[in-house]
PDB file of N, CA and C in Angstrom:
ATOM      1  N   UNK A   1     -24.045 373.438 -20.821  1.00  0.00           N
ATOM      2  CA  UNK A   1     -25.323 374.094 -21.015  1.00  0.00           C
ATOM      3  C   UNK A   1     -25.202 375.225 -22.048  1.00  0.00           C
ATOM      4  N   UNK A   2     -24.219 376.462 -21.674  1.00  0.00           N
ATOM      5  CA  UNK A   2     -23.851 377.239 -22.877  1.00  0.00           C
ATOM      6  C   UNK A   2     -23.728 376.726 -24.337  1.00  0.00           C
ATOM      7  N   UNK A   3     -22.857 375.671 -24.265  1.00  0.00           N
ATOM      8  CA  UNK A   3     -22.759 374.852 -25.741  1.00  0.00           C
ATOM      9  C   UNK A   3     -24.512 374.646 -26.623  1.00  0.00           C
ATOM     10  N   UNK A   4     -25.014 373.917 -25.763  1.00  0.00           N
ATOM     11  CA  UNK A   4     -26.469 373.446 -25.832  1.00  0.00           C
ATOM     12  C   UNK A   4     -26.941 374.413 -26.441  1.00  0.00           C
ATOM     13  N   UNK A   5     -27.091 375.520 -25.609  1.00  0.00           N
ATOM     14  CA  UNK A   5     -28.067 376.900 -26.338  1.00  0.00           C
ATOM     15  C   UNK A   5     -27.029 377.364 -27.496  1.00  0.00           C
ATOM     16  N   UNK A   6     -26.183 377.382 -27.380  1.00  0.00           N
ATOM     17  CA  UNK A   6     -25.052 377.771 -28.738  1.00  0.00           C
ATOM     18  C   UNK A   6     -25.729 377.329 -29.780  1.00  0.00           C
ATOM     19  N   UNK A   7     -25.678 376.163 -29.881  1.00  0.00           N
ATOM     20  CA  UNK A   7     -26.195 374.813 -31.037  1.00  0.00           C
ATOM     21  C   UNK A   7     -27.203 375.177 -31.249  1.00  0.00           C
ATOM     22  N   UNK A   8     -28.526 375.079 -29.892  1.00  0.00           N
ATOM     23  CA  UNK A   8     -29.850 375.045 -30.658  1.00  0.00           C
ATOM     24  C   UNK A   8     -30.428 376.544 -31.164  1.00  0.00           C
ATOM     25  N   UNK A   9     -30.137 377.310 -30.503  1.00  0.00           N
ATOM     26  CA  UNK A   9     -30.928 378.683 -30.710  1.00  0.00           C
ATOM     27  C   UNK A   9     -29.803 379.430 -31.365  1.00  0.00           C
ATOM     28  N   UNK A  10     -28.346 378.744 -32.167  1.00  0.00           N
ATOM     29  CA  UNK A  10     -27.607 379.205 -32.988  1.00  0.00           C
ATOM     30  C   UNK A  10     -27.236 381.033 -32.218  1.00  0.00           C
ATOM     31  N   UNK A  11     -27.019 381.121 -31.441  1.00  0.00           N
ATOM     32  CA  UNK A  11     -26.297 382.102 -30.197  1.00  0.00           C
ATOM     33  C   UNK A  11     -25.174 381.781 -30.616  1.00  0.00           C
ATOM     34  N   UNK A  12     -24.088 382.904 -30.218  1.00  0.00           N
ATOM     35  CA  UNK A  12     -22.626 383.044 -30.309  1.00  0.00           C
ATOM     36  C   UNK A  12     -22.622 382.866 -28.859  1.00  0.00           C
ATOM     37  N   UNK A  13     -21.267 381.809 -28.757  1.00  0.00           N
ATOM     38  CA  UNK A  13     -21.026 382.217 -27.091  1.00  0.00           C
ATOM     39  C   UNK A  13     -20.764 383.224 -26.516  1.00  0.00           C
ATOM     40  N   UNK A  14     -20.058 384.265 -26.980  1.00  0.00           N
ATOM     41  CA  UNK A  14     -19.781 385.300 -26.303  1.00  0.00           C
ATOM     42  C   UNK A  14     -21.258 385.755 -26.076  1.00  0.00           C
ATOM     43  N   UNK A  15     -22.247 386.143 -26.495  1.00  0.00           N
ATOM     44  CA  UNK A  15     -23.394 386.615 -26.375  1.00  0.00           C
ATOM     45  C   UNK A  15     -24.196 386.157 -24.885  1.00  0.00           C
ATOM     46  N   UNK A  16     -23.935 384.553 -25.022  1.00  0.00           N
ATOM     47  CA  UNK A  16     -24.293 384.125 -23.749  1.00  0.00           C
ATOM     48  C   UNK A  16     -23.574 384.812 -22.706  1.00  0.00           C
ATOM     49  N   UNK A  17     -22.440 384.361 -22.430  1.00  0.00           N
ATOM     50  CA  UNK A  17     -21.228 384.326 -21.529  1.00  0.00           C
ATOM     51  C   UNK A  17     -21.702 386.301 -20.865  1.00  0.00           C
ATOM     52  N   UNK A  18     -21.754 386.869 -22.380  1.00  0.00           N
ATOM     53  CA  UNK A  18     -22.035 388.500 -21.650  1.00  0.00           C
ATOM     54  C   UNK A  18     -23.523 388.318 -20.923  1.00  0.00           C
ATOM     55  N   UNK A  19     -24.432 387.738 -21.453  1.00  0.00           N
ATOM     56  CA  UNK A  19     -26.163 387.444 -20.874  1.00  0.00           C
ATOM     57  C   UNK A  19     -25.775 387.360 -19.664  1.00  0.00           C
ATOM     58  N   UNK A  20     -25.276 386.466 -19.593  1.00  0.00           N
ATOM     59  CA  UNK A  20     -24.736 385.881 -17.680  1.00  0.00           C
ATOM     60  C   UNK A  20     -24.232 386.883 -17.143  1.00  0.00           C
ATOM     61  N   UNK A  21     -22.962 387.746 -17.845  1.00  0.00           N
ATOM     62  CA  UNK A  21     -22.778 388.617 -16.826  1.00  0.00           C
ATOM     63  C   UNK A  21     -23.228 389.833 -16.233  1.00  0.00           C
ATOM     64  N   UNK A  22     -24.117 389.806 -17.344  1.00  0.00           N
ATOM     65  CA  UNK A  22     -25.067 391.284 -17.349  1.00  0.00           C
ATOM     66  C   UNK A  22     -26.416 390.486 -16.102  1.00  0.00           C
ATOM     67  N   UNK A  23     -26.600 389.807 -16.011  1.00  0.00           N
ATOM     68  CA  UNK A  23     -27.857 389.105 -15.103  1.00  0.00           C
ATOM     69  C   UNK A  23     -26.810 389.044 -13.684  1.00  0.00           C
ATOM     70  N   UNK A  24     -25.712 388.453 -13.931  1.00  0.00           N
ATOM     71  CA  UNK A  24     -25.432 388.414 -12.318  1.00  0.00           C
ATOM     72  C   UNK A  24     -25.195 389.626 -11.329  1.00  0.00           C
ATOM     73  N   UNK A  25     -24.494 390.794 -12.748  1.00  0.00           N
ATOM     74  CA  UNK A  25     -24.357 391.965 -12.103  1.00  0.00           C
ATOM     75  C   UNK A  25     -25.500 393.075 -11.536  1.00  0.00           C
ATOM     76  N   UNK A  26     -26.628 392.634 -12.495  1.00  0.00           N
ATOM     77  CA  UNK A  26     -27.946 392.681 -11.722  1.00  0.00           C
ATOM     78  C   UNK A  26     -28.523 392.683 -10.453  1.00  0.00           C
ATOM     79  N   UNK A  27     -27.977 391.166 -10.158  1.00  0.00           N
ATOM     80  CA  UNK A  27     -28.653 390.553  -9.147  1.00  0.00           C
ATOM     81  C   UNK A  27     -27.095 391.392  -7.713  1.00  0.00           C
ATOM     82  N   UNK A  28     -26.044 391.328  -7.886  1.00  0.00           N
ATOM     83  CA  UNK A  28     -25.254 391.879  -6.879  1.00  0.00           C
ATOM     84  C   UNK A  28     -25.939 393.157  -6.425  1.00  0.00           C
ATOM     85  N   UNK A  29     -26.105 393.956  -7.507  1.00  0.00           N
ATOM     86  CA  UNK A  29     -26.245 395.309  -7.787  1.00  0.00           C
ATOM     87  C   UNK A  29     -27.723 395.546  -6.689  1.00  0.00           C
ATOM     88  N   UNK A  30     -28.751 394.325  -7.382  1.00  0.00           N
ATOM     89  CA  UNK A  30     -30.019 394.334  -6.357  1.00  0.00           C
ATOM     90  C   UNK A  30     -30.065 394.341  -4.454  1.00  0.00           C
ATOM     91  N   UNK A  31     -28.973 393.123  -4.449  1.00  0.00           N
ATOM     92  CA  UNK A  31     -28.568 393.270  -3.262  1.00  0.00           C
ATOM     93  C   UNK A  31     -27.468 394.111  -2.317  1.00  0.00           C
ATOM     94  N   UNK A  32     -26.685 394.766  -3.234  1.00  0.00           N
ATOM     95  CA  UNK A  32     -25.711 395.919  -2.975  1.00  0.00           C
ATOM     96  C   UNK A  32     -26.090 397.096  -3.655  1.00  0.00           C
ATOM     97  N   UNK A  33     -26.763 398.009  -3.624  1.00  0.00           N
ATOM     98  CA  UNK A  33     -27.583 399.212  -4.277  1.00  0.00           C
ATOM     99  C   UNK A  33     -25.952 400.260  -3.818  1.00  0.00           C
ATOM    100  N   UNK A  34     -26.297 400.978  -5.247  1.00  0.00           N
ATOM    101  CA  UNK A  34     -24.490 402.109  -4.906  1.00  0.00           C
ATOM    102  C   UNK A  34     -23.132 401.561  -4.321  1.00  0.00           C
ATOM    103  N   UNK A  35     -23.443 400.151  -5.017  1.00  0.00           N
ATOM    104  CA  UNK A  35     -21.819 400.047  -5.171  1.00  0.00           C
ATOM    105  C   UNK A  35     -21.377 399.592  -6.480  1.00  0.00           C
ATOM    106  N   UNK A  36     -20.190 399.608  -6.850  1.00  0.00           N
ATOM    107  CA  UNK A  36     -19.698 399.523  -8.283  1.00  0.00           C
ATOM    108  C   UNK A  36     -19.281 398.100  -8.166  1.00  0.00           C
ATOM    109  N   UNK A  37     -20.177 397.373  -9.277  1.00  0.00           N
ATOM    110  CA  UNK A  37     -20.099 396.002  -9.314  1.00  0.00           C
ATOM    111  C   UNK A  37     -19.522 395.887 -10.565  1.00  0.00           C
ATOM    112  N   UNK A  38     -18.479 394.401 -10.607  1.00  0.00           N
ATOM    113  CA  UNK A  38     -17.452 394.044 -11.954  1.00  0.00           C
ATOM    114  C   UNK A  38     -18.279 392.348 -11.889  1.00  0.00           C
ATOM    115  N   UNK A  39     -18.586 391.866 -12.744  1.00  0.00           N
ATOM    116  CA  UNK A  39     -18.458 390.566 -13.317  1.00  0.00           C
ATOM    117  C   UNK A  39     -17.657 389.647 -14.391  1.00  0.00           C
ATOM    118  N   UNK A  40     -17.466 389.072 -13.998  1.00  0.00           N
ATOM    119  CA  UNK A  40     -16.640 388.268 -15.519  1.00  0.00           C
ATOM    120  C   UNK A  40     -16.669 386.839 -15.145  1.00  0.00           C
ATOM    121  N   UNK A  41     -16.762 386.174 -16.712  1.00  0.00           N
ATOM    122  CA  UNK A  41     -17.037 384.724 -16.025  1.00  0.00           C
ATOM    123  C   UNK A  41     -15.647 383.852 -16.989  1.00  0.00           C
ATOM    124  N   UNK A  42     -14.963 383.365 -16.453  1.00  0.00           N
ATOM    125  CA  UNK A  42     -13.779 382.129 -17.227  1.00  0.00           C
ATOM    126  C   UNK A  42     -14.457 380.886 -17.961  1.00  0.00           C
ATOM    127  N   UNK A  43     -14.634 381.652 -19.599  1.00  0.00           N
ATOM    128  CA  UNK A  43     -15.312 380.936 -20.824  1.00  0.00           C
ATOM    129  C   UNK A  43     -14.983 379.405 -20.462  1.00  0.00           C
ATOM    130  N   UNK A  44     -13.264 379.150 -19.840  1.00  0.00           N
ATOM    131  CA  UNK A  44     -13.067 378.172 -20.227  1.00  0.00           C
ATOM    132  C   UNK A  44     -13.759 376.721 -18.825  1.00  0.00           C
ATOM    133  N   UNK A  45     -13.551 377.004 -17.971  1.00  0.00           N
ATOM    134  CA  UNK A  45     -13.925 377.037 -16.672  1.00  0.00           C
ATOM    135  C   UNK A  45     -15.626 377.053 -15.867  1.00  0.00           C
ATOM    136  N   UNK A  46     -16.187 378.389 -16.406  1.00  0.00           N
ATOM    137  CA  UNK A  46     -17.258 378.610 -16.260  1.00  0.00           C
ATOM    138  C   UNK A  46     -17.372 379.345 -14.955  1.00  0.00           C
ATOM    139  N   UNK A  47     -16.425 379.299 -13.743  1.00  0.00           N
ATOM    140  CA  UNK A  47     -16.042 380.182 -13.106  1.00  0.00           C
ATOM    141  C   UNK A  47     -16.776 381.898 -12.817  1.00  0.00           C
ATOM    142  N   UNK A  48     -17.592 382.344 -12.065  1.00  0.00           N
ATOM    143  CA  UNK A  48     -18.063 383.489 -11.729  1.00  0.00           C
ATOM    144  C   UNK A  48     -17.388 383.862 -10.924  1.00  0.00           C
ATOM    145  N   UNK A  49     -17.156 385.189 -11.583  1.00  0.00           N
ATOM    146  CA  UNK A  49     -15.920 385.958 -10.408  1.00  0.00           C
ATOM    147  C   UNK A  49     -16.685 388.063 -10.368  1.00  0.00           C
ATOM    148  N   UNK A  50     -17.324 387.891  -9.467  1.00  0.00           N
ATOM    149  CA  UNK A  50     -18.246 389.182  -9.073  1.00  0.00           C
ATOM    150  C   UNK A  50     -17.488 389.895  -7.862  1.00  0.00           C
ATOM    151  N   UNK A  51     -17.389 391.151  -8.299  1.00  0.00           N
ATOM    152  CA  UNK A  51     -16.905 391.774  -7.502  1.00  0.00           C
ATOM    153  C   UNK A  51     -17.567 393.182  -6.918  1.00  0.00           C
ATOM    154  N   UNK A  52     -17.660 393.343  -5.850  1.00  0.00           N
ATOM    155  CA  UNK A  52     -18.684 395.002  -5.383  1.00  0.00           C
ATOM    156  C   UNK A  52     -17.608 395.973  -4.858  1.00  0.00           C
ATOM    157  N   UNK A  53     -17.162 396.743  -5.108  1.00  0.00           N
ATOM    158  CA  UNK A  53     -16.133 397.704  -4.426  1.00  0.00           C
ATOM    159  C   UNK A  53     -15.195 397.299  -4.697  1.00  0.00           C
ATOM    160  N   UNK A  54     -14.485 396.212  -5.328  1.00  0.00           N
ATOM    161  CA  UNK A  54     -13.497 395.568  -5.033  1.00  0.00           C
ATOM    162  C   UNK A  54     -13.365 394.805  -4.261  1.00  0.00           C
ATOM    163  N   UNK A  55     -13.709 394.099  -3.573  1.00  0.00           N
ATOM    164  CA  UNK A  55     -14.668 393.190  -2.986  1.00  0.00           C
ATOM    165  C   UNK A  55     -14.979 392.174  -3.155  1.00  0.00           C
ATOM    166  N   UNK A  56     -14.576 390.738  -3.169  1.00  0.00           N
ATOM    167  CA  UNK A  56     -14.944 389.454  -3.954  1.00  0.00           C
ATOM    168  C   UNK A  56     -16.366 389.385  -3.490  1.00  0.00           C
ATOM    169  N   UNK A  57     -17.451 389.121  -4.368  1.00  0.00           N
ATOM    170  CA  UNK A  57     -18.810 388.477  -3.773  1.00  0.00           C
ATOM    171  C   UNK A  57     -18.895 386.898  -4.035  1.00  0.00           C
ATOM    172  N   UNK A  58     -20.027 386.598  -2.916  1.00  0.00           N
ATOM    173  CA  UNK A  58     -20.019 385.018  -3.161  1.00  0.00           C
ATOM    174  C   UNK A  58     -21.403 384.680  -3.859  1.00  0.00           C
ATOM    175  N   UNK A  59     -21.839 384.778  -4.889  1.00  0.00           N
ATOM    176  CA  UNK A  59     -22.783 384.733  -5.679  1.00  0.00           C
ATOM    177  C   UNK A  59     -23.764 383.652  -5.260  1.00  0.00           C
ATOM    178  N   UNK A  60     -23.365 382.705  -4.482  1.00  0.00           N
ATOM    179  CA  UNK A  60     -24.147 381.970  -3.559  1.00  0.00           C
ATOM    180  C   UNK A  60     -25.185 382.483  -2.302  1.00  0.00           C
ATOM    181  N   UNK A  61     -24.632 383.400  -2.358  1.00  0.00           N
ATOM    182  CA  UNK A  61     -25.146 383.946  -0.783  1.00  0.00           C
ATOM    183  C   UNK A  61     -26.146 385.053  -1.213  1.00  0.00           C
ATOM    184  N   UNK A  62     -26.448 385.001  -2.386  1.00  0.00           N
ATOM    185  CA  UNK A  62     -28.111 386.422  -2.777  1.00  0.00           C
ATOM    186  C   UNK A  62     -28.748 385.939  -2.658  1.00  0.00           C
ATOM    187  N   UNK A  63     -29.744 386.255  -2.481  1.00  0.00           N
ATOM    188  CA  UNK A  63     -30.957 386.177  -1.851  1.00  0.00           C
ATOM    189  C   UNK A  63     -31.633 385.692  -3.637  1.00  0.00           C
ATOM    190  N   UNK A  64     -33.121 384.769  -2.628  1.00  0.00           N
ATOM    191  CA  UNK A  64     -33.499 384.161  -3.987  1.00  0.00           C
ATOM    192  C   UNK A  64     -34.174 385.215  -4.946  1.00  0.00           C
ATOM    193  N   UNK A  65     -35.031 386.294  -4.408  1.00  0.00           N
ATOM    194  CA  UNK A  65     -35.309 387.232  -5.314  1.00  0.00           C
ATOM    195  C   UNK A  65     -33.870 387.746  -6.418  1.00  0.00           C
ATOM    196  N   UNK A  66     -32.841 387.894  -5.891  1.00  0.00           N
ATOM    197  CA  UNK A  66     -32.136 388.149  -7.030  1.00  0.00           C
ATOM    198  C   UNK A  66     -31.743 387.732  -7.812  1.00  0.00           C
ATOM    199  N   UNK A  67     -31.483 386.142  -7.234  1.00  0.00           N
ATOM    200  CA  UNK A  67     -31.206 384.962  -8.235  1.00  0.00           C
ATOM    201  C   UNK A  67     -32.797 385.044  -9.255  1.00  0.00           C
ATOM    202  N   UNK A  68     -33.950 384.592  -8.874  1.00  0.00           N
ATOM    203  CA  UNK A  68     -35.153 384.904  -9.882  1.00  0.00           C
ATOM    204  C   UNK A  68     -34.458 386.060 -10.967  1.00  0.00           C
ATOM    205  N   UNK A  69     -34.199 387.720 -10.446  1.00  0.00           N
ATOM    206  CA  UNK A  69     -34.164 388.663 -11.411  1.00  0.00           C
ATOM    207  C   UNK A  69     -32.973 388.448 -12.072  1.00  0.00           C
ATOM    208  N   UNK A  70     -32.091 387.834 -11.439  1.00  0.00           N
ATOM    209  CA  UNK A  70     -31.122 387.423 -12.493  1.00  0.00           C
ATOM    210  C   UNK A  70     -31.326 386.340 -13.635  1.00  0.00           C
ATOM    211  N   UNK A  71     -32.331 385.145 -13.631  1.00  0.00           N
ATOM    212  CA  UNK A  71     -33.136 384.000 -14.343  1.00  0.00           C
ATOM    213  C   UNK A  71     -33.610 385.160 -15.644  1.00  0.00           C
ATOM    214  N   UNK A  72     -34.227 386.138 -15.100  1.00  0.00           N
ATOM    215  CA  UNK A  72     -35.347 386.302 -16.382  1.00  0.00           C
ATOM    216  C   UNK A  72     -34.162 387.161 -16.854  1.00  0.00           C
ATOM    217  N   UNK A  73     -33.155 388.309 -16.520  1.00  0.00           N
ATOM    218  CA  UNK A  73     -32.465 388.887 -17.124  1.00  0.00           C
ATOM    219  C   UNK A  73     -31.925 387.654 -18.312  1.00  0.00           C
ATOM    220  N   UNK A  74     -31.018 386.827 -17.761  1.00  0.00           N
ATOM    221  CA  UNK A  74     -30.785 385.701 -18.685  1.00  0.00           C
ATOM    222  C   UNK A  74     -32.032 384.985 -19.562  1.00  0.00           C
ATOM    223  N   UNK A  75     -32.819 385.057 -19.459  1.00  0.00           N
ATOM    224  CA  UNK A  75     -33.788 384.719 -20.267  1.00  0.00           C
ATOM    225  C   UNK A  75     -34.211 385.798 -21.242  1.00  0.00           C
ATOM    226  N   UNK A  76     -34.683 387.118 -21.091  1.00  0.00           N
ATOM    227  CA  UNK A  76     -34.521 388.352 -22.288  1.00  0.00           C
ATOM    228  C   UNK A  76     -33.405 388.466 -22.690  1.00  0.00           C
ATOM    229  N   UNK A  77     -32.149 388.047 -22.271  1.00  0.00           N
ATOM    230  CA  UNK A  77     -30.985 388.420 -23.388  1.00  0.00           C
ATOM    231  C   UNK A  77     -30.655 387.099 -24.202  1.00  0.00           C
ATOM    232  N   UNK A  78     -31.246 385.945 -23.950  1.00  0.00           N
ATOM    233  CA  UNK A  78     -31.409 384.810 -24.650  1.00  0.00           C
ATOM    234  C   UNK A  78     -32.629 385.144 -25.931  1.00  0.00           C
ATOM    235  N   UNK A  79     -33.589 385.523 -25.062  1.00  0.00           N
ATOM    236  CA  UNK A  79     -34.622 385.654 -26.423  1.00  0.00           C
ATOM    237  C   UNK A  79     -34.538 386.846 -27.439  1.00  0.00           C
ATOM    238  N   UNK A  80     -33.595 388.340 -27.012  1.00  0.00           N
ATOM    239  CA  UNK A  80     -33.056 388.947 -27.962  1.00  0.00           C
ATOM    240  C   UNK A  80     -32.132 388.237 -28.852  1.00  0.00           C
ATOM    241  N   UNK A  81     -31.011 387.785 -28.284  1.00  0.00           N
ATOM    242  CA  UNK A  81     -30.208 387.141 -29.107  1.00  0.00           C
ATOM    243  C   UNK A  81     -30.591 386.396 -30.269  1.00  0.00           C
ATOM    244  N   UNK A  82     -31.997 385.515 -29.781  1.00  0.00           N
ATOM    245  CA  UNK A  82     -32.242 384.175 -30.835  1.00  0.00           C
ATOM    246  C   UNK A  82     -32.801 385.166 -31.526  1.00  0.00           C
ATOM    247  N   UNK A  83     -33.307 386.273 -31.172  1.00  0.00           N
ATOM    248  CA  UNK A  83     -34.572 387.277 -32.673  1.00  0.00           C
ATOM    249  C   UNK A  83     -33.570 387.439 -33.348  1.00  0.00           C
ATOM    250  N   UNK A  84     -32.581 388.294 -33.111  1.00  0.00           N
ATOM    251  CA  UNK A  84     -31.745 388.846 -33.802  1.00  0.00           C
ATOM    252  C   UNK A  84     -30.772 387.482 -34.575  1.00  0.00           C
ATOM    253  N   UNK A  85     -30.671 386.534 -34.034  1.00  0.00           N
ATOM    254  CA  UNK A  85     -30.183 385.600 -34.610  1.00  0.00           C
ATOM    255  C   UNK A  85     -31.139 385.385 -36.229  1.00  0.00           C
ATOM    256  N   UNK A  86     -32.174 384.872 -35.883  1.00  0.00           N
ATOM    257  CA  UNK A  86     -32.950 384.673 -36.705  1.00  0.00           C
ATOM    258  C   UNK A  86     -33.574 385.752 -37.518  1.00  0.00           C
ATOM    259  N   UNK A  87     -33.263 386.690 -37.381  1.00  0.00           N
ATOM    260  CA  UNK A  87     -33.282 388.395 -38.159  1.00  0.00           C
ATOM    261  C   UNK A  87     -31.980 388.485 -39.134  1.00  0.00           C
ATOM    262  N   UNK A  88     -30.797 387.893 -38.567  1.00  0.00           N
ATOM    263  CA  UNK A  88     -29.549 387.995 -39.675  1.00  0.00           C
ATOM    264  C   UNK A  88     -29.793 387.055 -40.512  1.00  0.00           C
ATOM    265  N   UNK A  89     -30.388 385.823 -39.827  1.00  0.00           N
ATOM    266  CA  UNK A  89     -30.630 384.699 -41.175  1.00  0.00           C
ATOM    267  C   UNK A  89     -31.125 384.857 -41.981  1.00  0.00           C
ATOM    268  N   UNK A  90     -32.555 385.318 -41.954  1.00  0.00           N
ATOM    269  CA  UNK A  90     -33.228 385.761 -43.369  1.00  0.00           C
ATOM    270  C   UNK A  90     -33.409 387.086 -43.723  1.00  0.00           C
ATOM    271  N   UNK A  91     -32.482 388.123 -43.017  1.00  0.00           N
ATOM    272  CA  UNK A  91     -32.282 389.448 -43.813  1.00  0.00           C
ATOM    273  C   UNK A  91     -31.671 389.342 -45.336  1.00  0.00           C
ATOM    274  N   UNK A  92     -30.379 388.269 -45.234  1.00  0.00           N
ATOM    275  CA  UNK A  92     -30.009 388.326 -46.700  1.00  0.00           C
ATOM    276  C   UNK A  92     -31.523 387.396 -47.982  1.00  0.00           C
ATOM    277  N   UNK A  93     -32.561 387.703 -47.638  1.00  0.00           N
ATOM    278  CA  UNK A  93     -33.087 386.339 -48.051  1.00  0.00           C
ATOM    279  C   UNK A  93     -34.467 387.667 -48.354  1.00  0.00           C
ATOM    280  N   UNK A  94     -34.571 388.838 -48.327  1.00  0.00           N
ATOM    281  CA  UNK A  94     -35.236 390.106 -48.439  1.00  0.00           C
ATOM    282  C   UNK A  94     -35.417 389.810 -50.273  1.00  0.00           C
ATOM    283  N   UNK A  95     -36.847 390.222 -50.174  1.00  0.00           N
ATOM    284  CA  UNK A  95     -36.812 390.195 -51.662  1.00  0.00           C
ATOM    285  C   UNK A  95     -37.344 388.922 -52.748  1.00  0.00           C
ATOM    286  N   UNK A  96     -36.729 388.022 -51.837  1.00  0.00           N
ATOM    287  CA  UNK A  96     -36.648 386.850 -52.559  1.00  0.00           C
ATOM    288  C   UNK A  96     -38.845 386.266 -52.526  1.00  0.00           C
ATOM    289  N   UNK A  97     -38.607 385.616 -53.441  1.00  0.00           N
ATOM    290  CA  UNK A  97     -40.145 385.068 -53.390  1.00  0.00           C
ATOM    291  C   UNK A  97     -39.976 383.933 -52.902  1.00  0.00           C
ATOM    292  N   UNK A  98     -41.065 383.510 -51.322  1.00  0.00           N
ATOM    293  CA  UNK A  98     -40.906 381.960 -50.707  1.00  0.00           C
ATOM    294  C   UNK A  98     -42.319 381.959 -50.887  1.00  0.00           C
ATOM    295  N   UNK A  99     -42.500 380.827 -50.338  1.00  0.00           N
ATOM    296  CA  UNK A  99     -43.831 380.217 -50.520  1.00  0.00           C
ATOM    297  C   UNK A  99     -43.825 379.392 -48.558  1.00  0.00           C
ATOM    298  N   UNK A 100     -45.078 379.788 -48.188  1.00  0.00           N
ATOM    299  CA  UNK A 100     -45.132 379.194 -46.362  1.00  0.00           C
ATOM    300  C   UNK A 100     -46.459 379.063 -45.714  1.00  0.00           C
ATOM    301  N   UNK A 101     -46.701 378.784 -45.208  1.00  0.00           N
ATOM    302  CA  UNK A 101     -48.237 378.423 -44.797  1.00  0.00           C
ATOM    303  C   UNK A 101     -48.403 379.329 -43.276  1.00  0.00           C
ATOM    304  N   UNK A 102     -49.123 379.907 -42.987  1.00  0.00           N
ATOM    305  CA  UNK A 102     -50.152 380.775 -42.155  1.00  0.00           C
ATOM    306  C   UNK A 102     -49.619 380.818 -40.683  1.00  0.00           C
ATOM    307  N   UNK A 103     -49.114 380.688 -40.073  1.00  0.00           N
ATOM    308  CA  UNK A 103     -49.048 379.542 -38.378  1.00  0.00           C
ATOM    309  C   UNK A 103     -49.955 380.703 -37.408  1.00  0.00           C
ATOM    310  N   UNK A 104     -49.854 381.877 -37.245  1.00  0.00           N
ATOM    311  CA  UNK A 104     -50.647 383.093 -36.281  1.00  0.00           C
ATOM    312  C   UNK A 104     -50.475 384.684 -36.784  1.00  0.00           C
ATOM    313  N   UNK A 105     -51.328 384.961 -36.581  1.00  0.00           N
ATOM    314  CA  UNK A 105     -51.273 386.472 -36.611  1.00  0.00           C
ATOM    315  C   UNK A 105     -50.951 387.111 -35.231  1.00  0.00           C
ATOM    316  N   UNK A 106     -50.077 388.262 -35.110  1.00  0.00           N
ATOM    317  CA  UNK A 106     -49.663 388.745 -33.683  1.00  0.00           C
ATOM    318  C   UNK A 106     -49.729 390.181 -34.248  1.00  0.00           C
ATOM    319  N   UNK A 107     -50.659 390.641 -33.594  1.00  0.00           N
ATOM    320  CA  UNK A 107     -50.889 392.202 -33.843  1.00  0.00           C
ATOM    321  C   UNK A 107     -50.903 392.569 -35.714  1.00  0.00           C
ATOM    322  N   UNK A 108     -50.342 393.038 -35.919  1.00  0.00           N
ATOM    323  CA  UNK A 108     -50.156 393.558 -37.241  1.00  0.00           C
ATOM    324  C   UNK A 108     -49.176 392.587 -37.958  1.00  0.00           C
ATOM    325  N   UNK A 109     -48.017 391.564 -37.354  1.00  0.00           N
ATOM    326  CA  UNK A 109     -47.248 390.660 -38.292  1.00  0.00           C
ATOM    327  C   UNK A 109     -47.676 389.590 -37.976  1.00  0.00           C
ATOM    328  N   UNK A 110     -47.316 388.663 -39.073  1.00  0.00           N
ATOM    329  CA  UNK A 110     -47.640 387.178 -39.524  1.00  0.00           C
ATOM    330  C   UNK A 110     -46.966 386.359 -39.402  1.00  0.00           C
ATOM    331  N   UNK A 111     -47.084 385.496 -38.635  1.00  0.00           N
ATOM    332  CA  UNK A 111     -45.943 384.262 -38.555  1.00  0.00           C
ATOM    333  C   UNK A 111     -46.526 383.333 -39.558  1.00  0.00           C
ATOM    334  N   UNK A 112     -45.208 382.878 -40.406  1.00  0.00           N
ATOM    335  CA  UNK A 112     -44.726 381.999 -41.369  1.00  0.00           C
ATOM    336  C   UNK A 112     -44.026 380.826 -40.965  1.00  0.00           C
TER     337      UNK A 112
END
């Protein structure tokens, strides 16, 4: 699945791999309030290894509200990533004269 979004929305894996861990540590954190939570996930494996106090957690066992707030966390650090993805692509490209047709107006900028 990581690969997948790698490819299509041109994401670095590491970017993902941190998305995930920043969402799961979320979701511990939701269900353990004031304790010091560690995440890390084995790139190679895929492996979640969450920890609260030192403490192995079983990332199975949160409750579905946290799993949800952990979904959309992974989903805003997916859709930062792809902006900024697509912000390095045509930053070097500043300047240049293109030619593109209309697609929406959103507040004050123009999609091309």
């Amino acid at each position: 699945m990581i690969d997948s979004i790698h490819r299509d929305k041109n994401i670095p894996k590491k970017e993902i791999f941190k998305a995930i861990e920043i969402a799961v540590a979320v979701a511990v954190r939701s269900a353990y309030p004031d304790s010091e939570v560690v995440v890390t996930i084995d790139e190679s494996s895929g492996a979640i290894d969450a920890t609260r106090d030192s403490v192995p957690v079983d990332t199975s066992s949160l409750s579905q509200v946290a799993a949800q707030t952990a979904k959309q966390v992974i989903i805003q650090k997916i859709r930062e990533a792809e902006r900024d993805s697509l912000f390095d692509e045509f930053e070097d490209q500043r300047g240049d004269l293109m030619t593109g047709t209309v697609q929406r107006f959103e507040g004050g900028a123009v999609i091309v």
